[in-house]
C-alpha atoms as a PDB file:
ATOM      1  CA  UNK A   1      19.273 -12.635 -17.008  1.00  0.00           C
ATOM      2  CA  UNK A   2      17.043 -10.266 -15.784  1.00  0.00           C
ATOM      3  CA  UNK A   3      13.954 -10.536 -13.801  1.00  0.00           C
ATOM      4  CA  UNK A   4      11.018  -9.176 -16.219  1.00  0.00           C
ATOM      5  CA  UNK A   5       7.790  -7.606 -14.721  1.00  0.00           C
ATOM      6  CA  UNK A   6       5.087  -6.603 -17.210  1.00  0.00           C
ATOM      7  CA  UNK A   7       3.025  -3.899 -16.291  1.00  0.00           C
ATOM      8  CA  UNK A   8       0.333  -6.058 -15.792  1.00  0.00           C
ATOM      9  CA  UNK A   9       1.699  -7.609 -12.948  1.00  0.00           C
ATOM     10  CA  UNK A  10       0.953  -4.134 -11.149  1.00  0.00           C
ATOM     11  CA  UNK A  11      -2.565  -4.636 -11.601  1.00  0.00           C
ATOM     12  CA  UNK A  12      -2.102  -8.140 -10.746  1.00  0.00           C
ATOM     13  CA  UNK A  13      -0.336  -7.147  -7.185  1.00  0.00           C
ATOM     14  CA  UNK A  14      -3.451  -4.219  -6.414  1.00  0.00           C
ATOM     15  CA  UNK A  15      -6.216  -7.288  -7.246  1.00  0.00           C
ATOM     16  CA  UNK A  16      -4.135  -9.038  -4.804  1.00  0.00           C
ATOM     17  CA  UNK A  17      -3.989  -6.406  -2.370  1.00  0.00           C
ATOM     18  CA  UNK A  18      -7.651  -5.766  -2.550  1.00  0.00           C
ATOM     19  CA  UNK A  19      -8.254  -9.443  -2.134  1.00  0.00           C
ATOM     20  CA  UNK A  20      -5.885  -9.429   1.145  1.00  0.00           C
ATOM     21  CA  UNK A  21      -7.866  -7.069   2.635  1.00  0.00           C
ATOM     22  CA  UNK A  22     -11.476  -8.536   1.775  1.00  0.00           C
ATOM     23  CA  UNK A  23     -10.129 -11.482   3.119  1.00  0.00           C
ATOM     24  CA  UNK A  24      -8.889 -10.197   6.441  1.00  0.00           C
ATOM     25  CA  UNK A  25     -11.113  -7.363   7.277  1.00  0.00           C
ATOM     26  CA  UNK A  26     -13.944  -9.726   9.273  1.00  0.00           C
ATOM     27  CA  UNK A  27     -10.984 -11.141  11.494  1.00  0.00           C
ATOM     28  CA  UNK A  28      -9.895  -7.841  11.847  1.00  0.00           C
ATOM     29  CA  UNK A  29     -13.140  -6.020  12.315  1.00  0.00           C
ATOM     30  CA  UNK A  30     -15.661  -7.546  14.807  1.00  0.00           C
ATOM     31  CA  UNK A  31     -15.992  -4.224  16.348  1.00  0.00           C
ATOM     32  CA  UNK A  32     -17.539  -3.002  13.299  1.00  0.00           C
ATOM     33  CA  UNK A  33     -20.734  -3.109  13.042  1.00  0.00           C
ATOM     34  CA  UNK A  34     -22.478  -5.709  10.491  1.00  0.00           C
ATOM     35  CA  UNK A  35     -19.082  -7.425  10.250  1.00  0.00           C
ATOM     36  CA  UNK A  36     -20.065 -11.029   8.436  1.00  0.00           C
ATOM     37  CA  UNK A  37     -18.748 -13.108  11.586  1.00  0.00           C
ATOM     38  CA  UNK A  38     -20.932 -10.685  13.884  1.00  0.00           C
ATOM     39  CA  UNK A  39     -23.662 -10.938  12.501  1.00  0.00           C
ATOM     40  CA  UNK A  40     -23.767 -14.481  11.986  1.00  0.00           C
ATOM     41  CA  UNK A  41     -22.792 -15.773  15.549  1.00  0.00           C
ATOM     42  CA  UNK A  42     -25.809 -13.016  16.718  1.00  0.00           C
ATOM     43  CA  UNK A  43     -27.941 -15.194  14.018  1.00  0.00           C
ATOM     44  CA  UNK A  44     -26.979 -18.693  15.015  1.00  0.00           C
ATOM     45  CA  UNK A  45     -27.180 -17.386  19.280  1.00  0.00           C
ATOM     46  CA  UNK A  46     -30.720 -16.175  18.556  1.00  0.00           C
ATOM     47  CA  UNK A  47     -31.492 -19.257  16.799  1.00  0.00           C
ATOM     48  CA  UNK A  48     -30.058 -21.651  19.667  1.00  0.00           C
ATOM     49  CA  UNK A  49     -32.258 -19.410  22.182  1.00  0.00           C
ATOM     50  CA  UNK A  50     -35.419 -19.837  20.420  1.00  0.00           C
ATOM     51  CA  UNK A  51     -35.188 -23.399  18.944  1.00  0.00           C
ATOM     52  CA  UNK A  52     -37.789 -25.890  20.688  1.00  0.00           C
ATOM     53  CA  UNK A  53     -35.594 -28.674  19.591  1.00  0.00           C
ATOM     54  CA  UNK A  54     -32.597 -29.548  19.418  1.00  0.00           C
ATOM     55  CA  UNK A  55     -31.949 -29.296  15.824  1.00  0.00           C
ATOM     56  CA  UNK A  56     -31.074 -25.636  14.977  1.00  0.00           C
ATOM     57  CA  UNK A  57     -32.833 -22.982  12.357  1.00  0.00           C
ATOM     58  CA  UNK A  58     -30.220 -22.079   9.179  1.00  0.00           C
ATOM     59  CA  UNK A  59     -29.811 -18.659   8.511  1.00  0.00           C
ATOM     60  CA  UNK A  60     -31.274 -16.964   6.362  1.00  0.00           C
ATOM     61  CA  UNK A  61     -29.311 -16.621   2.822  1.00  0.00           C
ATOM     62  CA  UNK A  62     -30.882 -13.281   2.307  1.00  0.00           C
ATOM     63  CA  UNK A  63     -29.700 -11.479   5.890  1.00  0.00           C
ATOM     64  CA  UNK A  64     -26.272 -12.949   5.792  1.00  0.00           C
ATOM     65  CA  UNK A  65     -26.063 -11.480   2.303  1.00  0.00           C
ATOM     66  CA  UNK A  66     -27.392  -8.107   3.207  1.00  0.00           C
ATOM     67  CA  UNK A  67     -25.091  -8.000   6.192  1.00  0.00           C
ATOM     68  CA  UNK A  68     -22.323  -8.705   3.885  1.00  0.00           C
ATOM     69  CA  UNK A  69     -23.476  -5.661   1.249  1.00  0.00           C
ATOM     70  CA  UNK A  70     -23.353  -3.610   4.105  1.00  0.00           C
ATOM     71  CA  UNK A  71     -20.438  -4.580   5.749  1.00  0.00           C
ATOM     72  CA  UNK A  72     -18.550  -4.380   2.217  1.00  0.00           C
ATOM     73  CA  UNK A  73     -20.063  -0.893   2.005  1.00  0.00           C
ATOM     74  CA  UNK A  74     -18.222   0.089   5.046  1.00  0.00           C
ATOM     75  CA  UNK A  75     -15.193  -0.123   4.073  1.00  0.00           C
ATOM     76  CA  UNK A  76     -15.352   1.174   0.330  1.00  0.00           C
ATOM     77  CA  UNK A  77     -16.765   4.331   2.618  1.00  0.00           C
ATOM     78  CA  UNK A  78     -13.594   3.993   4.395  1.00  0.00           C
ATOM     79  CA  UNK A  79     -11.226   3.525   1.493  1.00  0.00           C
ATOM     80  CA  UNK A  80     -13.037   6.635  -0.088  1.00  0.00           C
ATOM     81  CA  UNK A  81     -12.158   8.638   2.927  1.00  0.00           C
ATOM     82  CA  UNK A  82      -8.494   7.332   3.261  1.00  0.00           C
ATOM     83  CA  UNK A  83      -8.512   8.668  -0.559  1.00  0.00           C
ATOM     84  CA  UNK A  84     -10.312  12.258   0.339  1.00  0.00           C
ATOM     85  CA  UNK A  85      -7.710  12.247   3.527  1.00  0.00           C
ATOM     86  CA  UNK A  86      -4.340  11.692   1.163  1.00  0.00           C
ATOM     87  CA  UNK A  87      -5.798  14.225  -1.357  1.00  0.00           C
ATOM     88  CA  UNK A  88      -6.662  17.068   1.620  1.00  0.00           C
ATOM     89  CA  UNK A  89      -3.618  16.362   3.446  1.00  0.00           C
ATOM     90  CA  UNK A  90      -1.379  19.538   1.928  1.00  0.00           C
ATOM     91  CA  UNK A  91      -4.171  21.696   3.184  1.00  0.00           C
ATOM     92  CA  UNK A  92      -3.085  20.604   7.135  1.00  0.00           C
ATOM     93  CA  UNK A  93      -1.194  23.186   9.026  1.00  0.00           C
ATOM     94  CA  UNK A  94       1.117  19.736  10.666  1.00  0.00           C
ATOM     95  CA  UNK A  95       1.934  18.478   6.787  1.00  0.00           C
ATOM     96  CA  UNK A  96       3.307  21.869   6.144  1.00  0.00           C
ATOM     97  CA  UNK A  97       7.378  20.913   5.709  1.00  0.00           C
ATOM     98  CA  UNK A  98       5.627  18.634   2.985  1.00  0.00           C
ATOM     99  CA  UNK A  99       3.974  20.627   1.032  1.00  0.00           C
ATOM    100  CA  UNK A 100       7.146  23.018   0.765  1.00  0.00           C
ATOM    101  CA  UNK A 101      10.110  20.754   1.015  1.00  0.00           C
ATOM    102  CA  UNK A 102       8.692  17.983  -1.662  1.00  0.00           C
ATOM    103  CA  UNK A 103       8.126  20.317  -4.875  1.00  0.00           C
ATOM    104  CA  UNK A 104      10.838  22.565  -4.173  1.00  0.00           C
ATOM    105  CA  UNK A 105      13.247  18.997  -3.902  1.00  0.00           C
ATOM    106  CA  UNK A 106      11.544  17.701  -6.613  1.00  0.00           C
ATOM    107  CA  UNK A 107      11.268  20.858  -8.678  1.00  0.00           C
ATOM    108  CA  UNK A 108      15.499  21.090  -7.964  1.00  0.00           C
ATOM    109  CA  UNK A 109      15.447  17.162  -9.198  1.00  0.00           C
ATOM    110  CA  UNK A 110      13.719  17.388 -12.336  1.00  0.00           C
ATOM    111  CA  UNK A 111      16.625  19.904 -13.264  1.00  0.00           C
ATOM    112  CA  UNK A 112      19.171  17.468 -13.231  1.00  0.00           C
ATOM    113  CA  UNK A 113      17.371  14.287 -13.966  1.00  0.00           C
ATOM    114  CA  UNK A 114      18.501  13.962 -17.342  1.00  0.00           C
ATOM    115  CA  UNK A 115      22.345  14.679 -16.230  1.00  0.00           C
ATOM    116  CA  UNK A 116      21.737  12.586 -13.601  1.00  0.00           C
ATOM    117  CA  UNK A 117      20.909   9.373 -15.799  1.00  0.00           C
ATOM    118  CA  UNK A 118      22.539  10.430 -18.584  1.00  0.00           C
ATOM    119  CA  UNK A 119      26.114   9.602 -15.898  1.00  0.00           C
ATOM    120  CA  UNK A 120      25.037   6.177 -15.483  1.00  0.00           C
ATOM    121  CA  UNK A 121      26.440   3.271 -17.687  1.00  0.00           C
ATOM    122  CA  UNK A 122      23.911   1.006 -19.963  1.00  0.00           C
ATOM    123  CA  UNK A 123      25.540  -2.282 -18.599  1.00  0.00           C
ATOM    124  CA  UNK A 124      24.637  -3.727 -15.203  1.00  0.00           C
ATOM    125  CA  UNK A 125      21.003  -2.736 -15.149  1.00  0.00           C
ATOM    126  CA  UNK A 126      19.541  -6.186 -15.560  1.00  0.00           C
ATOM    127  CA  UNK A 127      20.721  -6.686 -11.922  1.00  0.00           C
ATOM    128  CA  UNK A 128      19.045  -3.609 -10.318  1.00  0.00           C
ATOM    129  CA  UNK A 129      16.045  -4.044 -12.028  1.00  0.00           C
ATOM    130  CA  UNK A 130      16.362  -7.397 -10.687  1.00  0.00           C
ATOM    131  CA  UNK A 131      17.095  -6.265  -7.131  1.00  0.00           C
ATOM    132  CA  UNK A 132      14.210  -3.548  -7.235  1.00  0.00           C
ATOM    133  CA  UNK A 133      11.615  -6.706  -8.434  1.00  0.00           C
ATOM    134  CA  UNK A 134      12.817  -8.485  -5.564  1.00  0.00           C
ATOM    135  CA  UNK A 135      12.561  -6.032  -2.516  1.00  0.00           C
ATOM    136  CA  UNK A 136       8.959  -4.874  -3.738  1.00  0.00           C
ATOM    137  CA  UNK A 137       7.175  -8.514  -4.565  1.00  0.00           C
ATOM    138  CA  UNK A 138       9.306  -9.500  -0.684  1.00  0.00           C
ATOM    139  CA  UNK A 139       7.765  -6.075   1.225  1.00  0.00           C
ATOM    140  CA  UNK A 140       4.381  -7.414  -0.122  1.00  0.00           C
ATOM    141  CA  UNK A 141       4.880 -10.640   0.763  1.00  0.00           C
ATOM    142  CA  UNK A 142       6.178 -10.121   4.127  1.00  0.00           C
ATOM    143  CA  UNK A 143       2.562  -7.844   4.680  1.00  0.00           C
ATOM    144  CA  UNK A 144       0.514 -11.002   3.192  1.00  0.00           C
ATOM    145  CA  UNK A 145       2.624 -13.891   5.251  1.00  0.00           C
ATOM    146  CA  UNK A 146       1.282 -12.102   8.480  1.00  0.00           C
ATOM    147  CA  UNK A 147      -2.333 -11.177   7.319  1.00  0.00           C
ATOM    148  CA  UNK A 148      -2.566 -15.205   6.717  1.00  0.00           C
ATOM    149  CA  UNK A 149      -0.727 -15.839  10.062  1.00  0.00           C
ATOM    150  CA  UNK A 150      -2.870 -13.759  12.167  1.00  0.00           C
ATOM    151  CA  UNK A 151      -5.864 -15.012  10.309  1.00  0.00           C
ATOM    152  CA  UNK A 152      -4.806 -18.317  11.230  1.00  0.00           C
ATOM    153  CA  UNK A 153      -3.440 -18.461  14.036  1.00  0.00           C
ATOM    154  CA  UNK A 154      -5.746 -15.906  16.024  1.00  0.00           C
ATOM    155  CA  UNK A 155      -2.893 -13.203  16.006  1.00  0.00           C
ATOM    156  CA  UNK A 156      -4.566  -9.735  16.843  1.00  0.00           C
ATOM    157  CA  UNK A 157      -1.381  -8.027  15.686  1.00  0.00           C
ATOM    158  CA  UNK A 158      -0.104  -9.526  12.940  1.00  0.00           C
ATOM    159  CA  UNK A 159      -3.491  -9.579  11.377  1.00  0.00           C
ATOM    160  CA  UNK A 160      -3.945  -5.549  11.576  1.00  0.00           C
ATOM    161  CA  UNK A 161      -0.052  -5.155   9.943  1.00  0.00           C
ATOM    162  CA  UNK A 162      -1.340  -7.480   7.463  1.00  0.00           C
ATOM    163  CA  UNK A 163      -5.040  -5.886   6.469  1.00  0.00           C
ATOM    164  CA  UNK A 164      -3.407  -2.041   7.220  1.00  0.00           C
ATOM    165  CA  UNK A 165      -0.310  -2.863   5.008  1.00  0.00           C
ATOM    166  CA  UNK A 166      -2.603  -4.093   2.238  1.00  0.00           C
ATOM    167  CA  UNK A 167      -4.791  -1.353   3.045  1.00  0.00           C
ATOM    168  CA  UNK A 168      -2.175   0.969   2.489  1.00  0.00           C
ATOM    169  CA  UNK A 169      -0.459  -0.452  -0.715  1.00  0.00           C
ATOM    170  CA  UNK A 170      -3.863  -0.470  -2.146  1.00  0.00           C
ATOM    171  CA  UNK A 171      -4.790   3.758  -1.327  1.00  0.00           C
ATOM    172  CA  UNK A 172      -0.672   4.144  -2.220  1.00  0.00           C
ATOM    173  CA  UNK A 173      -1.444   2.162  -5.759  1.00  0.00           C
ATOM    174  CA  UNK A 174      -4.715   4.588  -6.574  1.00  0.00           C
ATOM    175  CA  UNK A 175      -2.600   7.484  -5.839  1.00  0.00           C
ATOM    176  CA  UNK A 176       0.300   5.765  -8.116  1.00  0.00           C
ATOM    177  CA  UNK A 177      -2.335   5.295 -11.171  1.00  0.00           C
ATOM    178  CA  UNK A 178      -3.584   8.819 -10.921  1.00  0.00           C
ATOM    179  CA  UNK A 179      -0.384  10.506 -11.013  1.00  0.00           C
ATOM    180  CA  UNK A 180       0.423   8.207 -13.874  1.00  0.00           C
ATOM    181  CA  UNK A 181      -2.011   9.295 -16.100  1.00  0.00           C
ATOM    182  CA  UNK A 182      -1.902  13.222 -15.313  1.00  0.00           C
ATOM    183  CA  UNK A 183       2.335  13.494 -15.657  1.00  0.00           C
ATOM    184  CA  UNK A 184       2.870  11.080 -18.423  1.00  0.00           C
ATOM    185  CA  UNK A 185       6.598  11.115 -18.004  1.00  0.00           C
ATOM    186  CA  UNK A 186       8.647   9.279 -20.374  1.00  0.00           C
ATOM    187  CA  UNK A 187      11.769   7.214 -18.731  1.00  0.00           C
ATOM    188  CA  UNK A 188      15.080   7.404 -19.161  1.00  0.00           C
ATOM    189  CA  UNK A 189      15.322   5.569 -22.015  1.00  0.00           C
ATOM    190  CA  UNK A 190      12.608   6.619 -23.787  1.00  0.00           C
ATOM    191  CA  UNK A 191      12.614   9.075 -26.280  1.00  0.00           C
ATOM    192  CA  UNK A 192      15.552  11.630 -26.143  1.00  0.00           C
ATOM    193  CA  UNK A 193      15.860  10.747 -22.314  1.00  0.00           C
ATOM    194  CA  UNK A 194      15.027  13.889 -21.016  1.00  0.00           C
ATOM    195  CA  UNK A 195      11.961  12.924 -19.275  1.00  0.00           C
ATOM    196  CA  UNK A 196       9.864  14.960 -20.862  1.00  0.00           C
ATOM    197  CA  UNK A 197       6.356  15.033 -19.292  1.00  0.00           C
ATOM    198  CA  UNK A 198       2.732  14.514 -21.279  1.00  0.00           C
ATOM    199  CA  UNK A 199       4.816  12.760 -23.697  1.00  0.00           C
ATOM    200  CA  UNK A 200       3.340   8.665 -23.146  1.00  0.00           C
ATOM    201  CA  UNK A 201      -0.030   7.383 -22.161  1.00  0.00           C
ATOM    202  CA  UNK A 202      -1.402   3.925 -19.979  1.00  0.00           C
ATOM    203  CA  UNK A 203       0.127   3.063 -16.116  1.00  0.00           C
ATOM    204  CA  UNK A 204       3.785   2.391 -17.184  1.00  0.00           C
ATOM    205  CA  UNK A 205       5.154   5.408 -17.209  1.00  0.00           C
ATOM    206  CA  UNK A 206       8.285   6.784 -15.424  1.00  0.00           C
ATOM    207  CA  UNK A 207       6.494   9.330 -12.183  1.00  0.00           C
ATOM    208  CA  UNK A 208       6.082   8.752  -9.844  1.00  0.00           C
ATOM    209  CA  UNK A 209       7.987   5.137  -9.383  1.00  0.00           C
ATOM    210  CA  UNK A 210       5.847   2.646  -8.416  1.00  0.00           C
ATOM    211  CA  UNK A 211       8.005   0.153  -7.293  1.00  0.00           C
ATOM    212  CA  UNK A 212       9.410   2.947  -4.424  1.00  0.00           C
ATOM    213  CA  UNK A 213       5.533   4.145  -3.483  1.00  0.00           C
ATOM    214  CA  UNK A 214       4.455   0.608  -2.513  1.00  0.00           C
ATOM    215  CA  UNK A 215       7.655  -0.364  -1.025  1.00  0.00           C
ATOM    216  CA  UNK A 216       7.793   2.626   1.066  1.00  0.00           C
ATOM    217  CA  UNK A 217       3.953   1.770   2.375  1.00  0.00           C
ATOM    218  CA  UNK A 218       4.594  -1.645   3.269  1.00  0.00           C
ATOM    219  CA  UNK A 219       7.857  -0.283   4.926  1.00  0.00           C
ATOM    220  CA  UNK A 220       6.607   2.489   6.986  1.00  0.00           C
ATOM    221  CA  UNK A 221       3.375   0.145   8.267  1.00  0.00           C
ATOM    222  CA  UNK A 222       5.332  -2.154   9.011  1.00  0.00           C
ATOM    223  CA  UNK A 223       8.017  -0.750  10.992  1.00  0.00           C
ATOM    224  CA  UNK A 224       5.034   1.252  12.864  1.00  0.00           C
ATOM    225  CA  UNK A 225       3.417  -2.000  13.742  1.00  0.00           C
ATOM    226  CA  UNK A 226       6.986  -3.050  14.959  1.00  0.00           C
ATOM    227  CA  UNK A 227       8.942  -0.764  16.283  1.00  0.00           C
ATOM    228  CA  UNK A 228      12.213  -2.722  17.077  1.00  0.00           C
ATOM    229  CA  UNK A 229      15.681  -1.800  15.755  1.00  0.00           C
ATOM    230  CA  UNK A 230      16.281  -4.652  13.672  1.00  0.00           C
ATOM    231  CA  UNK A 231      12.826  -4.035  11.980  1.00  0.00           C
ATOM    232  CA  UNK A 232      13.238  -0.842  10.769  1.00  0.00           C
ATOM    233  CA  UNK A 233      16.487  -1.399   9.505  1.00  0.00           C
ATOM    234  CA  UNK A 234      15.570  -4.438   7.666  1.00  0.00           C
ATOM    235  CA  UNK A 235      11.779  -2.707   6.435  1.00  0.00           C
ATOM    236  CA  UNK A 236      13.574   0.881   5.611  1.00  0.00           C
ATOM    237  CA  UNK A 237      16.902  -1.128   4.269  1.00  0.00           C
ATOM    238  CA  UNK A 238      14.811  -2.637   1.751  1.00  0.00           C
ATOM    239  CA  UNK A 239      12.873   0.024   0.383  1.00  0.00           C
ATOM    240  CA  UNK A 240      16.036   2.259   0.345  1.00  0.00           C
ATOM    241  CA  UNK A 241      17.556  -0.402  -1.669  1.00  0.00           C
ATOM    242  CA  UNK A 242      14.138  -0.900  -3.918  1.00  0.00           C
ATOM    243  CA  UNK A 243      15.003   3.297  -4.465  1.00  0.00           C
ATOM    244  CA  UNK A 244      18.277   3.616  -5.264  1.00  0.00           C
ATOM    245  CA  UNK A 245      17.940   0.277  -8.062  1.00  0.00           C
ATOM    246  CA  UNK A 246      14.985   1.837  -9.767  1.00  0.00           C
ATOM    247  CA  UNK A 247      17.265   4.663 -10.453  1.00  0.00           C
ATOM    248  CA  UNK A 248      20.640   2.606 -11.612  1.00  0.00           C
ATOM    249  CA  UNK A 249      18.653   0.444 -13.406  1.00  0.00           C
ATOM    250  CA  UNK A 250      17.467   3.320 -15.747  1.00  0.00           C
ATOM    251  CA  UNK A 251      14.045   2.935 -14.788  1.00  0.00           C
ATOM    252  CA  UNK A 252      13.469   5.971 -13.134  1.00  0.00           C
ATOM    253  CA  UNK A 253      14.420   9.447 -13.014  1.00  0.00           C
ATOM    254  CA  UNK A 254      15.764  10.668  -8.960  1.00  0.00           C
ATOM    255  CA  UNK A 255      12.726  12.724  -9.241  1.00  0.00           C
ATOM    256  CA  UNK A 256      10.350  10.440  -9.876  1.00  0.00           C
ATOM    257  CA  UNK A 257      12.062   7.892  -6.900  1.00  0.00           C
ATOM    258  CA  UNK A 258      12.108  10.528  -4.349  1.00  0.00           C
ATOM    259  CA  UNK A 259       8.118  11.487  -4.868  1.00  0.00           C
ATOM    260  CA  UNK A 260       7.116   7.838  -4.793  1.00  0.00           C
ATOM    261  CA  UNK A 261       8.861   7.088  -1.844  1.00  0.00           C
ATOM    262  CA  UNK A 262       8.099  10.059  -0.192  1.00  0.00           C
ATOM    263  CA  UNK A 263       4.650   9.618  -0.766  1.00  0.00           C
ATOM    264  CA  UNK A 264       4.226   6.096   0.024  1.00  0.00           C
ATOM    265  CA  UNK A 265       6.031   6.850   3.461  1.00  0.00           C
ATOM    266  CA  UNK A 266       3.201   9.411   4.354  1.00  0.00           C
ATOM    267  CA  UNK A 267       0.466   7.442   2.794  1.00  0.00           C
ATOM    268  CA  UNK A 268       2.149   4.055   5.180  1.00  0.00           C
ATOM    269  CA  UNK A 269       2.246   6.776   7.850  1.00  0.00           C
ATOM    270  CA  UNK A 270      -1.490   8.087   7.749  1.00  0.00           C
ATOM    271  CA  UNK A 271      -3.059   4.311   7.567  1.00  0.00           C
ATOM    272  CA  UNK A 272      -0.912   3.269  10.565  1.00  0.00           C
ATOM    273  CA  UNK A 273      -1.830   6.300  12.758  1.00  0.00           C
ATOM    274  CA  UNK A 274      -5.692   6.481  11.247  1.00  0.00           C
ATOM    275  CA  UNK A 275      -7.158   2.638  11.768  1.00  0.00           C
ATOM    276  CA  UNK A 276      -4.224   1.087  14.567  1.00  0.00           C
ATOM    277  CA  UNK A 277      -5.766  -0.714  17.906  1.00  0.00           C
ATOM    278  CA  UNK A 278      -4.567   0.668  20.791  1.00  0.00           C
ATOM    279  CA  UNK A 279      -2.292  -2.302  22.715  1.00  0.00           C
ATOM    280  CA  UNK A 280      -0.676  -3.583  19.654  1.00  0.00           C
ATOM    281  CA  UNK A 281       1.984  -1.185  18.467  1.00  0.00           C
ATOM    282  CA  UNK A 282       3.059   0.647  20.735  1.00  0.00           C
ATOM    283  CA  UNK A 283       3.465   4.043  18.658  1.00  0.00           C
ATOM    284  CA  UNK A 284      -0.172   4.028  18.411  1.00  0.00           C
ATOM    285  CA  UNK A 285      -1.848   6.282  20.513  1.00  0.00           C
ATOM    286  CA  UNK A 286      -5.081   6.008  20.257  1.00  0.00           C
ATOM    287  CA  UNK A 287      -7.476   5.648  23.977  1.00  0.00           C
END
């Protein structure tokens, strides 16, 4: 019996990602300025300095609420620029082999999708739809376990792979939703299951995969924030094997895998490389 997953349960996971990272972000940002926890230990040290007795002043609602406006406001500015960054990437000299290698694989892809699925057998694809459930829903998990645990427990770097992997799956699921509603691809089985594009309407569409796009994110973050052998294998295992089901299971076209997981890779890539601390990872190289 198969595992089913609605398509609400997409929106469900990006409210959860977006809830991850609200949650988080003050642990994770003190450096910021007008981060919540800032703001109100500089309250409550004022306070202590100035009291006559020994019974200290409460803060006051309305600055602590300001402080949070504007320390919420920081980082939609930030997720807005993350966006404008993905979008103005293919204009950068360095993303070059991008820009050329993924349409012209793609393009080639598209030409054969419908051969391509039209070789695979009907039976068996409960269990890789079931497999390809499984590796995303345990990628995102594995990114909120260690925004909790770093919350928790004080841990520096576990709490930036946490908020920067739900920071990422969250700019990788805008990108997902837009692409959705432009291509309007129907999936394999849809129609006369030649994937013809413009064809279906709504977030539930077949490109790019969105199963590959956040799987690939969490993947690549992770693995950055971790560099060790058995870490990438078991981060890039998983979203290879999150790839390869979405196509047997006659979800997907190979087109539509290899974009999403192309383009959650980069998008995992950019977040890593754009908001890391230097001393935690050590592929970071920021000063």
């Amino acid at each position: 019996m198969s595992i089913h997953v609605p398509d609400s349960s997409k929106c469900c996971l990006f409210v959860f990602l977006l809830g991850a990272i609200l949650r988080g972000v003050p642990g994770f940002s003190q450096d910021l300025p007008d981060a919540p926890s800032v703001v109100r230990n500089a309250n409550f040290s004022a306070e202590r300095s100035d009291a006559d007795s020994d019974t200290p002043k409460s803060p006051d609602a309305g600055s602590l609420d300001s402080s949070d406006g504007r320390f919420l406001s920081r980082w939609a500015k930030r997720g807005l620029r993350d966006q404008s960054d993905i979008y103005t990437a293919p204009f950068h000299r360095s993303e070059l082999k991008w820009v050329i290698g993924l349409p012209a694989v793609t393009l080639g892809l598209i030409a054969i999708d419908k051969h391509a699925s039209g070789e695979l057998s009907r039976n068996g694809t409960s269990a890789s739809t079931d497999i390809s459930n499984v590796g995303l829903f345990a990628t995102a998990g594995v990114v909120g376990v260690l925004l909790l645990d770093g919350e928790t427990r004080g841990d520096s770097h576990a709490l930036e792979t946490g908020v920067l992997g739900a920071e990422a799956m969250a700019n990788s699921g805008v990108v997902y939703a837009a692409l959705q509603l432009i291509t309007e691809r129907q999936r394999p089985l849809q129609g006369t299951g030649r994937g013809n594009f413009f064809q279906t309407s709504g977030l539930d569409n077949s490109f790019p995969s969105g199963h590959t796009i956040i799987t690939w994110t969490a993947a690549r973050t992770i693995a950055h924030e971790y560099p060790k052998p058995w870490v990438e294998w078991l981060a890039y295992g998983t979203a290879t094997a999150v790839s390869v089901t979405r196509f047997t299971s006659l979800q997907h076209f190979p087109s539509d895998v290899v974009v999403g997981s192309t383009i959650g890779y980069l998008i995992g890539r950019h977040i890593f490389h754009e908001h890391c601390r230097a001393g935690l990872s050590p592929i970071c190289k920021k000063p």
